[in-house]
N, C-alpha and C. Protein backbone atom coordinates (compact mmCIF):
# COMPACT_ATOMS: atom_id res chain seq x y z
N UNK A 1 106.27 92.22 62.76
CA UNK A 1 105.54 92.54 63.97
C UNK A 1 106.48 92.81 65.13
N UNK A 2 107.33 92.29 65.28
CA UNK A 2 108.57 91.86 66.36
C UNK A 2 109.39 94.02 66.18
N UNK A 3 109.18 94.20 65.08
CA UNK A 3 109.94 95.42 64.61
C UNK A 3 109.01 96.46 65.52
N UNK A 4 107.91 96.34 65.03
CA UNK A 4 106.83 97.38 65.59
C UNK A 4 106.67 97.47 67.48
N UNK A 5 107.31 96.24 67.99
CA UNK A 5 107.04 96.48 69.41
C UNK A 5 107.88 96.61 69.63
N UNK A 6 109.10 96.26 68.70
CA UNK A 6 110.70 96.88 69.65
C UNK A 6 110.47 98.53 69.69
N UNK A 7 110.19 99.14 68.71
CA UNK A 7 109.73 100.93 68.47
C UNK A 7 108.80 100.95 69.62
N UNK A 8 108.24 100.26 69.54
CA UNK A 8 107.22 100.91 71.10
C UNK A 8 107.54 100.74 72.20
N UNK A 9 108.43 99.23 72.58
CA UNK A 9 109.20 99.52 74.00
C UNK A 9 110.36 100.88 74.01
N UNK A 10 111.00 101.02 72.82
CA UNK A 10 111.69 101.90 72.92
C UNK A 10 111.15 103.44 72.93
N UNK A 11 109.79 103.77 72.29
CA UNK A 11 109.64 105.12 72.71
C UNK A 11 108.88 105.15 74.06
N UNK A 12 108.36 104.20 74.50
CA UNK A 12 107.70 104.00 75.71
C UNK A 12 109.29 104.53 77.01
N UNK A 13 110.50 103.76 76.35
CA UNK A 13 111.93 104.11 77.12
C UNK A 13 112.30 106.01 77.06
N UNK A 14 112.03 106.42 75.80
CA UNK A 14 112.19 107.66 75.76
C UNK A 14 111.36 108.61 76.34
N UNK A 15 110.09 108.39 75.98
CA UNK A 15 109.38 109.39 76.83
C UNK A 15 109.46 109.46 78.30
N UNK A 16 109.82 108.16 78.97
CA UNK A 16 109.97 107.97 80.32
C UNK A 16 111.36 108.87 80.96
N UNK A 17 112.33 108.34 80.10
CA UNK A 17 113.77 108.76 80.50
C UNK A 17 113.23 110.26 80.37
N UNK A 18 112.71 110.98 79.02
CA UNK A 18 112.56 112.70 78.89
C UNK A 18 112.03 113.19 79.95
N UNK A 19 111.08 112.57 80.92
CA UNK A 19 109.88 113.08 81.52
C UNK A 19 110.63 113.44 82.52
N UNK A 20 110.53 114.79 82.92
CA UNK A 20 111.37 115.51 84.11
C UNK A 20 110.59 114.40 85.45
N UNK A 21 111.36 114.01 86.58
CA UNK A 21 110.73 113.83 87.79
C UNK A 21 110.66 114.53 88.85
N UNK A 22 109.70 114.80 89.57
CA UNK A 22 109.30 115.62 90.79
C UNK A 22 109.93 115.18 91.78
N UNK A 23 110.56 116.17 92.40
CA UNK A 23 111.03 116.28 93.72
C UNK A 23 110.50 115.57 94.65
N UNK A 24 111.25 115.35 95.70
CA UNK A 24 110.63 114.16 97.02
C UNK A 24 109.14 115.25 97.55
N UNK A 25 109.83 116.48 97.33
CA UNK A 25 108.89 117.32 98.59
C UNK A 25 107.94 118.38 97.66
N UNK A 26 108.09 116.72 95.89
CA UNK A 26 106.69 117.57 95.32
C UNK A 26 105.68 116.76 94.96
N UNK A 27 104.46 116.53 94.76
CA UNK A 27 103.20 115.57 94.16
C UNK A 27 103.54 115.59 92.56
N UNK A 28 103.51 114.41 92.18
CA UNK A 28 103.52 114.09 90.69
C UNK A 28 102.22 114.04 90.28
N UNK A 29 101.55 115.16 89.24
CA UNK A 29 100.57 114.96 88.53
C UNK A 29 100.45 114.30 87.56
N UNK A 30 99.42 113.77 87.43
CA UNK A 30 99.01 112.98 85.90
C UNK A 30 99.63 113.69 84.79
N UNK A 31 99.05 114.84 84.61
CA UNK A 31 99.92 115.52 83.48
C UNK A 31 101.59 115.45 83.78
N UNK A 32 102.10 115.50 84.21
CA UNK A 32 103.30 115.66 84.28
C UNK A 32 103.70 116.67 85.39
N UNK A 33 102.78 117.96 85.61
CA UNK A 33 103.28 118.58 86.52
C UNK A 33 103.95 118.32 87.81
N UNK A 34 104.98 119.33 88.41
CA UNK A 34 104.72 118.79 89.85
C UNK A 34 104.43 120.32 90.52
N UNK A 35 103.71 119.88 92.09
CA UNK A 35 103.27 120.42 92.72
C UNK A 35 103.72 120.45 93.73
N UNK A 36 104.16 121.73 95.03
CA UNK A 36 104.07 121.36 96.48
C UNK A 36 103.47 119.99 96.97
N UNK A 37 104.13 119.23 97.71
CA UNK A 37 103.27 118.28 98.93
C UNK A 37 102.52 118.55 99.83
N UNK A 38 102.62 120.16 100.20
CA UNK A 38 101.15 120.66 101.12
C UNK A 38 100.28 121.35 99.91
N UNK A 39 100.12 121.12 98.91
CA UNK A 39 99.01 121.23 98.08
C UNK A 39 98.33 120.17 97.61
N UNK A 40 98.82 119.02 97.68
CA UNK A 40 97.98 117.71 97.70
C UNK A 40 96.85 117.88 98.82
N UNK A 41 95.75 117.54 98.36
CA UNK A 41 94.07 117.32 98.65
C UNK A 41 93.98 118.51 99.88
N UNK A 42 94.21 119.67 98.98
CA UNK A 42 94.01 120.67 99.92
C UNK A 42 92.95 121.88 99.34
N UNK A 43 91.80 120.98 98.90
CA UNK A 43 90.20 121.29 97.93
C UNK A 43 90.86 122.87 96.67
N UNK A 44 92.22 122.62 96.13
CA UNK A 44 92.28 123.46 95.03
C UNK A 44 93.08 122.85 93.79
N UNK A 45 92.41 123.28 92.63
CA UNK A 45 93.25 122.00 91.71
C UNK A 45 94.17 123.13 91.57
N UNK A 46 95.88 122.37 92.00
CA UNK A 46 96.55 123.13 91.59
C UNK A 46 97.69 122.51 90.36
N UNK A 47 97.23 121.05 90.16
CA UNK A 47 97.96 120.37 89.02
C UNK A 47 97.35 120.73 87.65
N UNK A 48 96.31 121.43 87.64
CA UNK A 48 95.11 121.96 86.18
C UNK A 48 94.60 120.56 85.96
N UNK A 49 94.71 119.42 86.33
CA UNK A 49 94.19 117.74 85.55
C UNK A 49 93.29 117.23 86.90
N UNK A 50 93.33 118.06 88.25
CA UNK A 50 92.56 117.56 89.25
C UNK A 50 92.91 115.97 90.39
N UNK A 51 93.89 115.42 89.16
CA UNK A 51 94.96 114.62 90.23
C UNK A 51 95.70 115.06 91.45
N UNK A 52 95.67 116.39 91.74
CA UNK A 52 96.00 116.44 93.24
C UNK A 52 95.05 116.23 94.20
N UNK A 53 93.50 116.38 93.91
CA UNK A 53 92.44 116.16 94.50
C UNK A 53 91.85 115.16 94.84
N UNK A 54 92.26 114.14 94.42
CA UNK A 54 91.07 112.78 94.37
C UNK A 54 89.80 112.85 94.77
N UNK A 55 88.98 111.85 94.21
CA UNK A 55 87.90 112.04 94.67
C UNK A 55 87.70 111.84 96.31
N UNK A 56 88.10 110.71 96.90
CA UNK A 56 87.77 110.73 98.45
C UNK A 56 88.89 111.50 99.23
N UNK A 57 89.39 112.60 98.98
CA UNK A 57 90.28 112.93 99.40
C UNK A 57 90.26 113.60 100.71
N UNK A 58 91.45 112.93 102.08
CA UNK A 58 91.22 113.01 103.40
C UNK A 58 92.84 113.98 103.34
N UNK A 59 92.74 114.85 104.49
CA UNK A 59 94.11 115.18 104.74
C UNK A 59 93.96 115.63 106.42
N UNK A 60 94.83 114.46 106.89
CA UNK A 60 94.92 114.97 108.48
C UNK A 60 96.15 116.17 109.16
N UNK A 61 95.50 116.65 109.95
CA UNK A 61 96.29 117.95 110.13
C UNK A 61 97.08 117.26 111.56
């Protein structure tokens, strides 16, 4: 059993380390994408998964 969760902390380590990260001056989507920071909750999904939108989503100008 001890075998089977070392493999899963470790691909849990790989997929993390693979996963490109988004820029300061981009929104991290659920999927993975990233997006502009003036496209966050700006009523268009531009991540395709709708995580840039949230549901109560406020944006002050």
């Amino acid at each position: 059993m001890i075998v089977v969760e070392v493999l899963i902390v470790l691909w849990t380590l790989l997929v993390m380390t693979a996963a490109p990260s988004c820029r300061r001056s981009e929104f991290s989507c659920e999927n993975g994408r990233c997006v502009p920071l003036n496209h966050y909750c700006d009523a268009a999904n531009d991540c395709g998964d709708s995580s840039d939108e949230p549901r109560q989503c406020t944006r002050e100008f």
